[in-house]
C-alpha atoms as a PDB file:
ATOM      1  CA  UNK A   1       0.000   0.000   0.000  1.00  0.00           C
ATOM      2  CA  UNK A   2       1.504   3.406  -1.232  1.00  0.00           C
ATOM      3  CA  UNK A   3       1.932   6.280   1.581  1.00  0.00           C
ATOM      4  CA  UNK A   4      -0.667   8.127  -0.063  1.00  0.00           C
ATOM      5  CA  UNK A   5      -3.176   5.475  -0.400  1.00  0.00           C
ATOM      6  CA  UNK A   6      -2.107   4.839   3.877  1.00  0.00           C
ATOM      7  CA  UNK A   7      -2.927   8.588   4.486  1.00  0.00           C
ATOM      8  CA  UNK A   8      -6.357   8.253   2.396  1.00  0.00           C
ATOM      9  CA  UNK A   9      -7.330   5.419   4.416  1.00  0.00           C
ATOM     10  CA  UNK A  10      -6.778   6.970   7.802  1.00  0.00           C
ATOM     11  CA  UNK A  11      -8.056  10.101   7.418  1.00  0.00           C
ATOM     12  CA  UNK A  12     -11.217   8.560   5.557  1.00  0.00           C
ATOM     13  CA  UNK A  13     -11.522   6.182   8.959  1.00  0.00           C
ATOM     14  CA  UNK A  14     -11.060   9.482  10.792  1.00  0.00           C
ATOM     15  CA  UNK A  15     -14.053  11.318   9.125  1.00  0.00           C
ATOM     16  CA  UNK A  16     -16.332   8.022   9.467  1.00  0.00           C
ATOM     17  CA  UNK A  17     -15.380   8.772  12.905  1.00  0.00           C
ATOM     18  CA  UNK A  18     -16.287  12.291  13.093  1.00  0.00           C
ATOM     19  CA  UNK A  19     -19.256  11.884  11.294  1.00  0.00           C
ATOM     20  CA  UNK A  20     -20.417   9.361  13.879  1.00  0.00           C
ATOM     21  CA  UNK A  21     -19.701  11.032  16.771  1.00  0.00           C
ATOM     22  CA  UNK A  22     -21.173  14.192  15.155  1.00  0.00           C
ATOM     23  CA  UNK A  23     -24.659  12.482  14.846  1.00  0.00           C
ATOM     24  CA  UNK A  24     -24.195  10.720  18.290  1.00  0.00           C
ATOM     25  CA  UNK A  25     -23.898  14.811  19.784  1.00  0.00           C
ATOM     26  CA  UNK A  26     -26.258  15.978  17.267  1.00  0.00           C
ATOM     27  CA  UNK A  27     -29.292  13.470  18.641  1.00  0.00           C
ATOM     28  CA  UNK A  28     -28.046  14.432  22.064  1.00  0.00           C
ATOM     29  CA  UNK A  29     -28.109  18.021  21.660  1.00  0.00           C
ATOM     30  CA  UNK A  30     -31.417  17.974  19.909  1.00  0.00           C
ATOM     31  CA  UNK A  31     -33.481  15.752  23.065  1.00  0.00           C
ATOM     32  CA  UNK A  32     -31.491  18.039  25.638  1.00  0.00           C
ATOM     33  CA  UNK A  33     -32.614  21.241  23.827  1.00  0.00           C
ATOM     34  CA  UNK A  34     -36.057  19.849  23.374  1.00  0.00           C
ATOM     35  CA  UNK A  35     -36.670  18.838  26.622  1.00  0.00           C
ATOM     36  CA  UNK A  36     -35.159  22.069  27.880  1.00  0.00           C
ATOM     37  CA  UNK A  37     -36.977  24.446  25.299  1.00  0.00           C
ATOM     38  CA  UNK A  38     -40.603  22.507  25.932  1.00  0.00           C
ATOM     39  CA  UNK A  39     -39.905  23.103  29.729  1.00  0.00           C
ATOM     40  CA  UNK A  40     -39.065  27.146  28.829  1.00  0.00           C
ATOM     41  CA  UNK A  41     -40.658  28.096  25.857  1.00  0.00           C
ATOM     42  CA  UNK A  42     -43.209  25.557  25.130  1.00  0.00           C
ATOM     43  CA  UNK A  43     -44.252  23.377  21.613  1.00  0.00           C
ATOM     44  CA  UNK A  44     -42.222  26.250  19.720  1.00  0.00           C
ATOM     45  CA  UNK A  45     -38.951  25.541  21.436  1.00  0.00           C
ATOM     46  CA  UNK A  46     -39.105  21.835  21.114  1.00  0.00           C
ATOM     47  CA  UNK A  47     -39.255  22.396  17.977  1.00  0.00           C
ATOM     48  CA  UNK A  48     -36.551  24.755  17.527  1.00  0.00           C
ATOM     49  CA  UNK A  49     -34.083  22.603  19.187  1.00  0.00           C
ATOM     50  CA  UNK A  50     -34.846  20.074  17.155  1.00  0.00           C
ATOM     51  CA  UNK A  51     -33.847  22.229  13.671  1.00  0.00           C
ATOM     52  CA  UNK A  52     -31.176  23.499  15.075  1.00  0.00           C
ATOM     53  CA  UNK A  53     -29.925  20.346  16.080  1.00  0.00           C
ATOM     54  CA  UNK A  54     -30.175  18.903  12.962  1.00  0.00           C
ATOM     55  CA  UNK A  55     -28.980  21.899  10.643  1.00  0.00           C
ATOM     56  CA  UNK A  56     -25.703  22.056  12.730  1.00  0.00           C
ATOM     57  CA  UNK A  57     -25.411  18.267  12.427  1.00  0.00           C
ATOM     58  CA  UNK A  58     -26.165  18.720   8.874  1.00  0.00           C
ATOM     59  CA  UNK A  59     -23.244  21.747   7.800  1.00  0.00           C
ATOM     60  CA  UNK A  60     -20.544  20.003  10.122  1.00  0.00           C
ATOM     61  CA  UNK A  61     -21.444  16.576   8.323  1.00  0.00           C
ATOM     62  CA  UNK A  62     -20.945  18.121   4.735  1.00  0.00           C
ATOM     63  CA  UNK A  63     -17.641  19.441   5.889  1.00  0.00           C
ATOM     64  CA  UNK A  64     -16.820  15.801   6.911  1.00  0.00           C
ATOM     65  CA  UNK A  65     -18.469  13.724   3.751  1.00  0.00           C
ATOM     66  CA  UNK A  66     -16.221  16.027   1.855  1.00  0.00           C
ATOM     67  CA  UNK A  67     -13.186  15.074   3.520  1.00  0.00           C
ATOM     68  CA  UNK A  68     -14.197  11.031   3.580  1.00  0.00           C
ATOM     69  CA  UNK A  69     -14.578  11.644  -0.582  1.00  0.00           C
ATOM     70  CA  UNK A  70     -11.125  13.769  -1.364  1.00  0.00           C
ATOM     71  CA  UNK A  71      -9.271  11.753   1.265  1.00  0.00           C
ATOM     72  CA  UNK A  72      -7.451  10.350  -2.073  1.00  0.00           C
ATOM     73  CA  UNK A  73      -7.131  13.130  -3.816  1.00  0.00           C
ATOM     74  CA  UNK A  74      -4.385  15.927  -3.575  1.00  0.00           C
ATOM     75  CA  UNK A  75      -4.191  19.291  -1.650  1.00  0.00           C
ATOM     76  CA  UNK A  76      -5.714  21.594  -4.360  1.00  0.00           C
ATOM     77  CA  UNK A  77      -8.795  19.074  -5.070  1.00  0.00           C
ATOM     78  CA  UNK A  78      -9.311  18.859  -1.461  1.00  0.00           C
ATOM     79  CA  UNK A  79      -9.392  22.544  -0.751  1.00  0.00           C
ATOM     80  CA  UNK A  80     -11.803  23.372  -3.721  1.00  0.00           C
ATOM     81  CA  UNK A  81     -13.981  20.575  -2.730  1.00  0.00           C
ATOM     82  CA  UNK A  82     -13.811  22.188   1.047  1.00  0.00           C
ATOM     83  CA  UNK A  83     -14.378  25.803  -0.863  1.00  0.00           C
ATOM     84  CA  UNK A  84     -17.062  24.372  -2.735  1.00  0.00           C
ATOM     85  CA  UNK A  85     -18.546  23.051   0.333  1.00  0.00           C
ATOM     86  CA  UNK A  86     -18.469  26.135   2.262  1.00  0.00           C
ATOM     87  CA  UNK A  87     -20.128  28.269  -0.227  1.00  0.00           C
ATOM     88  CA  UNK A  88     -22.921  24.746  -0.216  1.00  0.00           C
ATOM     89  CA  UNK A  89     -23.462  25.869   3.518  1.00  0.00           C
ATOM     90  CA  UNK A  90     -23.893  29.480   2.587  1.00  0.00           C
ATOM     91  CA  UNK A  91     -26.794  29.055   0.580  1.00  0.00           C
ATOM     92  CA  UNK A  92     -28.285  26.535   2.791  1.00  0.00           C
ATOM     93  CA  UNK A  93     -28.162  28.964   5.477  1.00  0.00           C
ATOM     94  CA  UNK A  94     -29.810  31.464   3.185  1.00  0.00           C
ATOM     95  CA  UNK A  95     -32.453  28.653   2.488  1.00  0.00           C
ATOM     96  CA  UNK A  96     -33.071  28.162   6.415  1.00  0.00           C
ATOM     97  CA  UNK A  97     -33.392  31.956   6.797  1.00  0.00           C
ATOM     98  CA  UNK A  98     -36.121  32.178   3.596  1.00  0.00           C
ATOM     99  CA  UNK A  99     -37.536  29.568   5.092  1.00  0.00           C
ATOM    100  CA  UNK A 100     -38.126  30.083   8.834  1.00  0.00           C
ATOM    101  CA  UNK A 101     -38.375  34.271   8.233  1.00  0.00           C
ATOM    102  CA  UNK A 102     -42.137  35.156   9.195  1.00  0.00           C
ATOM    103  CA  UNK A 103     -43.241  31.999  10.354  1.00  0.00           C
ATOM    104  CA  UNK A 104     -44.258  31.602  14.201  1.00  0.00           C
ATOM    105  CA  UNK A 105     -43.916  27.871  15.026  1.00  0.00           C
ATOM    106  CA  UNK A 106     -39.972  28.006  16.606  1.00  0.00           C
ATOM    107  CA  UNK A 107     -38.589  30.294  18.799  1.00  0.00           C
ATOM    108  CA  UNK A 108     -35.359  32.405  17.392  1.00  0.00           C
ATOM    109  CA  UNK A 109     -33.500  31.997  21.097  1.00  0.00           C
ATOM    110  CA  UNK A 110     -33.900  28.448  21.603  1.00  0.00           C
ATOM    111  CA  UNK A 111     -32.922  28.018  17.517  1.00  0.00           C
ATOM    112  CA  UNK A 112     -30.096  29.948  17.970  1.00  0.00           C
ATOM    113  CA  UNK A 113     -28.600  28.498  21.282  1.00  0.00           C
ATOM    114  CA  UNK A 114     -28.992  25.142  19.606  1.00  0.00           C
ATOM    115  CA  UNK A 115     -27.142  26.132  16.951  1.00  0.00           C
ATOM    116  CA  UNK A 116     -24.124  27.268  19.071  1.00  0.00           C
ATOM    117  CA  UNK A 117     -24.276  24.251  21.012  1.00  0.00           C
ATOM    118  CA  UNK A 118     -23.990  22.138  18.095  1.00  0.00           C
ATOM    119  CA  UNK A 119     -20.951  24.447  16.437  1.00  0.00           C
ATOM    120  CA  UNK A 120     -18.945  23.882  19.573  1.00  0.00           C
ATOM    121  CA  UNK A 121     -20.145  20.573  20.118  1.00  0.00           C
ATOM    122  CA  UNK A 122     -19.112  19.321  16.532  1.00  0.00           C
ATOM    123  CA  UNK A 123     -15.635  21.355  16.427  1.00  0.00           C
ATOM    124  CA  UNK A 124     -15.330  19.894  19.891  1.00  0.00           C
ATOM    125  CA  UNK A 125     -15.430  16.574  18.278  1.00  0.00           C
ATOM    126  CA  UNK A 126     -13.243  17.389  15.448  1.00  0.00           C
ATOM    127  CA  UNK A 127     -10.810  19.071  17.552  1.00  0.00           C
ATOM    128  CA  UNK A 128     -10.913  15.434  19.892  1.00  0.00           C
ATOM    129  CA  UNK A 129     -10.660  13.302  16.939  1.00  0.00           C
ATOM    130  CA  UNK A 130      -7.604  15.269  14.859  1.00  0.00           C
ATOM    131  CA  UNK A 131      -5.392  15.603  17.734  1.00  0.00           C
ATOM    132  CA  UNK A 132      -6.160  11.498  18.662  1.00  0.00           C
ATOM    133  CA  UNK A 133      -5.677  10.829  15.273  1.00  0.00           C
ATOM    134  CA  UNK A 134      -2.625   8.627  14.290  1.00  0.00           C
ATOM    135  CA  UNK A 135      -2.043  10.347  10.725  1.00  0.00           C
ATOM    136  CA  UNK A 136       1.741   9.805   9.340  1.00  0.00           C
ATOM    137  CA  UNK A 137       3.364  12.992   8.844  1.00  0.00           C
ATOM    138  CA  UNK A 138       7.121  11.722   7.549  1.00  0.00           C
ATOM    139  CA  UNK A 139       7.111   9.787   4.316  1.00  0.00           C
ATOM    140  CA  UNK A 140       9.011   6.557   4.766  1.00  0.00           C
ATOM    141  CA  UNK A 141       9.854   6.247   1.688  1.00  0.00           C
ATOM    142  CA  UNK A 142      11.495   9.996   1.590  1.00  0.00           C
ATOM    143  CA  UNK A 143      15.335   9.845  -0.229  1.00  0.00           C
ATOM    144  CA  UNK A 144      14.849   5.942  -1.120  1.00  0.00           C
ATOM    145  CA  UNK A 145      15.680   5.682  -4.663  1.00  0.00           C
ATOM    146  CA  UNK A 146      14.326   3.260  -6.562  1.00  0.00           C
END
């Protein structure tokens, strides 16, 4: 197995990782912000936790699918994918915004502490999973000639 093909496969277990432990917080997040926003706001902050759960689970897991499908490919593919996915999250926030503006059925507070929860939740992760990570960084095969 080539180095490159050794990198690809470790950082593609990594984001498998990620993305697991991503929906594991996301599912958390949402029930605890439910429960919590029922208790406070009532029927409108359940369900504000709940989309705000999910639409943080949702922009950190396209960050991650991105990763798991470049893992192969080199720097510059990788980093216009990651570009390309950024701008993706742009005009899905947009959509959420067109969406939700005017209606009455969630509560802006509860959406928007939900939301913060699960940024720092999921770069929590991230953060956790990178640094525990056991990705080569020398090439072994470095000034071998063949």
């Amino acid at each position: 197995m080539s180095q490159q093909s050794t990198s690809a496969a470790i950082i593609s277990q990594l984001m498998r990782r990620i993305l697991l432990l991503s929906a594991i917080a996301g599912i958390a997040i949402g029930l605890i912000g439910a429960v919590i926003g029922g208790l406070v706001v009532g029927v409108s902050g359940v369900y504000s936790a709940l989309i705000g759960a999910a639409v943080a689970f949702v922009f950190f897991g396209i960050t991650a699918i991105i990763m798991l499908f470049t893992a192969d490919s080199g720097p510059a593919v990788t980093a216009g994918a990651a570009m390309g996915g950024f701008l993706v999250k742009i005009a899905l926030m947009f959509a959420v915004v067109a969406v939700l503006s005017g209606r009455d059925f969630y509560h802006p507070m509860v959406l928007f502490i939900t939301l913060v929860a699960g940024a720092v939740a999921s770069l929590a992760i991230e953060t956790w999973a990178v640094q525990n990570a056991r990705i080569p960084t020398v090439d072994p095969t470095a000034g071998k000639r063949d």
